[in-house]
N, C-alpha and C. Protein backbone atom coordinates (compact mmCIF):
# COMPACT_ATOMS: atom_id res chain seq x y z
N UNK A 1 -74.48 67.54 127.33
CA UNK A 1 -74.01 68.88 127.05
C UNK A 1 -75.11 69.89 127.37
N UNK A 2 -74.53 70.84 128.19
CA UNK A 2 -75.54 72.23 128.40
C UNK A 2 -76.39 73.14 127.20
N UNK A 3 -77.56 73.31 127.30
CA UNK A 3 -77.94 74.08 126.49
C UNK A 3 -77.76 75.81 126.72
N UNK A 4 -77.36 76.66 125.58
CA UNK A 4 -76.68 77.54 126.33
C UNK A 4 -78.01 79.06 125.38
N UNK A 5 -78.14 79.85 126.10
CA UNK A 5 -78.82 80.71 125.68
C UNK A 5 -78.49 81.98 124.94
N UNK A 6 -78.72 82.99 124.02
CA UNK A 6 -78.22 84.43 123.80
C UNK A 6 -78.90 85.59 125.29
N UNK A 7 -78.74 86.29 124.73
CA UNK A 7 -79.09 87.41 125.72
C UNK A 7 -80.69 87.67 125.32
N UNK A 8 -80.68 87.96 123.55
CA UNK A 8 -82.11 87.69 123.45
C UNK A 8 -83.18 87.05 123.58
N UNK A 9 -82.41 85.56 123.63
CA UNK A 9 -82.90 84.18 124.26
C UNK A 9 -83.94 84.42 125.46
N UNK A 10 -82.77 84.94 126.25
CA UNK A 10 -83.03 84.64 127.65
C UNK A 10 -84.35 86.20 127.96
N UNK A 11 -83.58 86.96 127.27
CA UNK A 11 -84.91 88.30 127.66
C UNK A 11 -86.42 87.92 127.25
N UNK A 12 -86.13 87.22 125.81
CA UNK A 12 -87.66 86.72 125.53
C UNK A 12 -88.05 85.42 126.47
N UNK A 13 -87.81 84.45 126.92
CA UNK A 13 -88.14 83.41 127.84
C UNK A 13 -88.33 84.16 129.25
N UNK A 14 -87.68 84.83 129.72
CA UNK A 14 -88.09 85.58 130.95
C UNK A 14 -88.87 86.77 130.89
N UNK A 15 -89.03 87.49 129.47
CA UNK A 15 -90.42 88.37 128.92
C UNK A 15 -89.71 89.60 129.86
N UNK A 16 -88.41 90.06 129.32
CA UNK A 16 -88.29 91.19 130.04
C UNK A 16 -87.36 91.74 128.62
N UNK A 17 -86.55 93.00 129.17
CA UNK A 17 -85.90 93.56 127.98
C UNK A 17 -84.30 92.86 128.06
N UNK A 18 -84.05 93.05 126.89
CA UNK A 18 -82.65 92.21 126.76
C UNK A 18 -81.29 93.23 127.63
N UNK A 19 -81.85 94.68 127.63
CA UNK A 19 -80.80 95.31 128.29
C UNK A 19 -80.58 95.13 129.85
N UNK A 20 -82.05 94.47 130.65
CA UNK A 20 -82.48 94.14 131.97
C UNK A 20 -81.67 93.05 132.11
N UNK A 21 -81.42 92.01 131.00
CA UNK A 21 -80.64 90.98 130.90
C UNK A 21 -79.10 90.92 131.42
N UNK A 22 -78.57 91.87 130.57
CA UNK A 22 -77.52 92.29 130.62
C UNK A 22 -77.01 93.00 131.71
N UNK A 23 -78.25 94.16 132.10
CA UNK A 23 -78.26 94.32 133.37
C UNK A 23 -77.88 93.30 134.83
N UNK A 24 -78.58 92.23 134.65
CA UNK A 24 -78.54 91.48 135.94
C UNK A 24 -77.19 90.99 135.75
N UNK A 25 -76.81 90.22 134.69
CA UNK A 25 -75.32 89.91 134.50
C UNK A 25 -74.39 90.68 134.85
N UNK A 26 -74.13 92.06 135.17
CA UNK A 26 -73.42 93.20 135.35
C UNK A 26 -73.57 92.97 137.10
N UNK A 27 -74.71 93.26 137.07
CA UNK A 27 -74.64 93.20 138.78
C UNK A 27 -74.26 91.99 139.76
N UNK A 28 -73.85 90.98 138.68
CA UNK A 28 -73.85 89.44 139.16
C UNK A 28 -74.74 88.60 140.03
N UNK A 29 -75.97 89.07 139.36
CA UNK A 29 -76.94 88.54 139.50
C UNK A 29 -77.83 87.17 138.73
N UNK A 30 -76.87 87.43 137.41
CA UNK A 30 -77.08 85.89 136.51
C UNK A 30 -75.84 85.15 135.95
N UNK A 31 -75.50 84.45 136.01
CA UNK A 31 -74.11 83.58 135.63
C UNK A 31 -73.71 83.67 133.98
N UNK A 32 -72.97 84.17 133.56
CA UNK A 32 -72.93 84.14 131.61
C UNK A 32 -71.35 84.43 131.66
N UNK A 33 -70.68 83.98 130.42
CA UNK A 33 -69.87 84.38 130.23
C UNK A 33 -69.74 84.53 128.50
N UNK A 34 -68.37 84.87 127.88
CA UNK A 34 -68.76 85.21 126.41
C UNK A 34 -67.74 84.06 125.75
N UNK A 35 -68.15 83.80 124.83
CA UNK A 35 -67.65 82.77 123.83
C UNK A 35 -67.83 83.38 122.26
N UNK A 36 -66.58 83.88 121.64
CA UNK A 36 -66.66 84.45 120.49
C UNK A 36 -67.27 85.52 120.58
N UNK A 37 -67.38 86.26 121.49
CA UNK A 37 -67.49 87.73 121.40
C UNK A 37 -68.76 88.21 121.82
N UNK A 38 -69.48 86.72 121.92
CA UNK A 38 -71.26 86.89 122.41
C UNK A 38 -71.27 86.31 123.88
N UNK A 39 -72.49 86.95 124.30
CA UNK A 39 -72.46 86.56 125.77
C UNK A 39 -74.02 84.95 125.65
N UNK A 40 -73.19 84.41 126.54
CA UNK A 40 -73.90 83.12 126.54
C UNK A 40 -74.18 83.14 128.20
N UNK A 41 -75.48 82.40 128.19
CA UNK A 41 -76.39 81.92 129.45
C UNK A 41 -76.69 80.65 128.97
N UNK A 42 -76.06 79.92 130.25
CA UNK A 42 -76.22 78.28 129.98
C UNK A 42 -77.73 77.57 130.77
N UNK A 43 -78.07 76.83 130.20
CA UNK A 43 -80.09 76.76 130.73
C UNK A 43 -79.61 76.66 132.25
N UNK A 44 -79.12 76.24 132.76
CA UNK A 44 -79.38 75.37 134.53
C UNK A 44 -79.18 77.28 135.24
N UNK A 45 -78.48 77.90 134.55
CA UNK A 45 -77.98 79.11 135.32
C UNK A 45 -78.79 79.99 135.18
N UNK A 46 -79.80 79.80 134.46
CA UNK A 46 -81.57 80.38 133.72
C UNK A 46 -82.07 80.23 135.01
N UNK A 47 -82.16 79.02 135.02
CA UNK A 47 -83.24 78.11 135.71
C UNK A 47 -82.92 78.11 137.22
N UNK A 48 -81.97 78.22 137.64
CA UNK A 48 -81.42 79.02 138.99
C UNK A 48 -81.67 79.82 139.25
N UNK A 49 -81.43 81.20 138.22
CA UNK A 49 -81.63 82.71 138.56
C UNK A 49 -83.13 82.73 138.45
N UNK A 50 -83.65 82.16 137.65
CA UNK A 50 -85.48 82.55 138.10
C UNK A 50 -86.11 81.61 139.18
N UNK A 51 -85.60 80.59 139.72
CA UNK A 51 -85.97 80.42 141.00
C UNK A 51 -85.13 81.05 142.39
N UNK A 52 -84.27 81.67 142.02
CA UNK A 52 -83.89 82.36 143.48
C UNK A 52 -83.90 84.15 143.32
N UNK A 53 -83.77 85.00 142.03
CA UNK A 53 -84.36 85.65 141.92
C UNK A 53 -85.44 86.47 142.39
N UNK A 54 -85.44 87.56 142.70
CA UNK A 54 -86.36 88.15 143.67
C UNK A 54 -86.29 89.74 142.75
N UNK A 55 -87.90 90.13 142.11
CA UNK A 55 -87.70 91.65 141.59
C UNK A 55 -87.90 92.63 142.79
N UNK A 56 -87.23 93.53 142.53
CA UNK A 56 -87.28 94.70 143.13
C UNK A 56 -88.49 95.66 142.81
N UNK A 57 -89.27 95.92 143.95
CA UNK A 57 -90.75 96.64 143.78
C UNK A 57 -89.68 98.14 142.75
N UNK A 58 -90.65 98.57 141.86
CA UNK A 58 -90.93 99.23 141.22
C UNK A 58 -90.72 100.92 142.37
N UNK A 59 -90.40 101.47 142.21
CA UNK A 59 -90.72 102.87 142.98
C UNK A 59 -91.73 104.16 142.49
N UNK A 60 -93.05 104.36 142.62
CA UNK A 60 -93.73 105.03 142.27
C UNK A 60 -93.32 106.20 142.87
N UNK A 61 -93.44 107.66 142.08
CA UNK A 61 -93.14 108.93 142.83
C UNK A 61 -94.91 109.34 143.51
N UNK A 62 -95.44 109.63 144.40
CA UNK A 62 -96.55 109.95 144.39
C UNK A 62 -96.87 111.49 144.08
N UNK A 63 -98.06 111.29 143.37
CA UNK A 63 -98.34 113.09 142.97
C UNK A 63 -98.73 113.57 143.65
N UNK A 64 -98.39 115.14 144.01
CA UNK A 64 -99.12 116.11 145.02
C UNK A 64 -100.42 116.36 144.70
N UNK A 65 -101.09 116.28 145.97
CA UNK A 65 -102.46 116.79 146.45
C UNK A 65 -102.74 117.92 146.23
N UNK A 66 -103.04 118.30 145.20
CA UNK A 66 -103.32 119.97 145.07
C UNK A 66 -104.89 120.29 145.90
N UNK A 67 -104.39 121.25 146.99
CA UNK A 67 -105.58 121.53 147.79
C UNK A 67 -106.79 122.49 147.06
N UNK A 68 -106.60 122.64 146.28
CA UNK A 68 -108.11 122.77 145.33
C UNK A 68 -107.67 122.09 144.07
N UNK A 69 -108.27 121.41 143.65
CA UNK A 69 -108.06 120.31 142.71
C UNK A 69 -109.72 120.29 141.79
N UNK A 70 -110.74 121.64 142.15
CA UNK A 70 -112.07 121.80 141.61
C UNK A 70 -111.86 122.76 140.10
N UNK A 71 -112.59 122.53 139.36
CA UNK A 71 -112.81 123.12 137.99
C UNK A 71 -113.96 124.07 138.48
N UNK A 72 -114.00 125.45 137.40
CA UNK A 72 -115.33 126.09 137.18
C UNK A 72 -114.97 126.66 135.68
N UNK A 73 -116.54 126.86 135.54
CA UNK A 73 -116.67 127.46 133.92
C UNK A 73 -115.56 128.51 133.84
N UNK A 74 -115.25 129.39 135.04
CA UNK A 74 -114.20 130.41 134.78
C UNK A 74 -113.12 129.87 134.35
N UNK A 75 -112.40 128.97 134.33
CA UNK A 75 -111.27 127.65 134.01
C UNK A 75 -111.12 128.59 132.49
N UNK A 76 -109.96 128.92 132.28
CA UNK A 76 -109.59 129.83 131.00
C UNK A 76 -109.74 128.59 130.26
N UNK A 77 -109.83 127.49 129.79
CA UNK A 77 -109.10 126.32 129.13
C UNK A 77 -111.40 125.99 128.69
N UNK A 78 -112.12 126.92 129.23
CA UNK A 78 -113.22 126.57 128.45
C UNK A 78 -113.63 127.50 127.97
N UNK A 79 -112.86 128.52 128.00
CA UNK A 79 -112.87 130.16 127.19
C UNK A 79 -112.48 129.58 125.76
N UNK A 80 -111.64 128.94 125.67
CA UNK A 80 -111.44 128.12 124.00
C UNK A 80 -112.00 128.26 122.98
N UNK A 81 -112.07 129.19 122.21
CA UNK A 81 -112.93 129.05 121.42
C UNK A 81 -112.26 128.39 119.82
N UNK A 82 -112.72 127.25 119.15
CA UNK A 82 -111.74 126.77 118.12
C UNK A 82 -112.13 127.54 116.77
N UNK A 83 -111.31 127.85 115.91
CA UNK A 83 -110.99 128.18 114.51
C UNK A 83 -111.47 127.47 113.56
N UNK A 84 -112.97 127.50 112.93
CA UNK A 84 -113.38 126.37 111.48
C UNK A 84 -112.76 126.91 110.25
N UNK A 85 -112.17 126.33 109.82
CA UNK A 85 -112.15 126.58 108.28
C UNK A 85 -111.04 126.88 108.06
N UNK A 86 -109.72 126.94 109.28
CA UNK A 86 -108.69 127.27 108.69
C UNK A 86 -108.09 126.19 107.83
N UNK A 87 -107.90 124.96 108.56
CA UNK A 87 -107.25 124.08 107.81
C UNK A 87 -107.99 122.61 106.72
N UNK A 88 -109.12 123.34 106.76
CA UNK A 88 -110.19 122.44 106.06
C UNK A 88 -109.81 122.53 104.32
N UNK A 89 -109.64 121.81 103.27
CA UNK A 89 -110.04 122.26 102.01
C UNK A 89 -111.10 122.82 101.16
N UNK A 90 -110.46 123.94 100.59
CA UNK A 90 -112.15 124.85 99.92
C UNK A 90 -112.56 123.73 99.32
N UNK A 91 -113.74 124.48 99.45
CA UNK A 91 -115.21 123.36 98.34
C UNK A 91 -115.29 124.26 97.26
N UNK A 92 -114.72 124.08 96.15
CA UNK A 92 -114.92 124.45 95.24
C UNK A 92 -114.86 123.52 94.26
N UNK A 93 -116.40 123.88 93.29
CA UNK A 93 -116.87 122.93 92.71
C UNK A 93 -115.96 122.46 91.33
């Protein structure tokens, strides 16, 4: 008899999120079906999908090159000057 997995099962053994799980099942990308209302992953159909399985690179947005990208003391952000004592407790003895 097959050993059969949950969704959480399978997200923690493959160390991803359980909604990624569910995800791939949607796209029919992992084999499951539901029994009593829960979705089940049977081990061999695990063990299939992570050897033929292939992730999809990630898509980084790249950040713009700001053509002066230099600081100077004029930089308003070192004009700063901070506030002592507003939110400190009096010392009173």
């Amino acid at each position: 008899m097959d050993e059969f997995y949950t969704v959480n099962q399978a997200a923690a053994a493959l160390k991803v999120h359980r909604l990624t799980i569910r995800r791939y099942i949607k796209e029919g990308n992992l084999k499951a079906f539901r029994a009593g209302g829960n979705i089940r992953i049977a081990l061999p159909d695990l063990k299939a999908f992570t050897q033929s399985f292939v992730p999809k690179n990630k898509s980084h947005k790249e950040l713009p090159v700001l053509a002066e990208a230099n600081f100077s003391f004029n930089d308003p952000i070192f004009r700063l000057k901070a506030r002592l004592g507003m939110n400190r407790p009096s010392e009173k003895g």
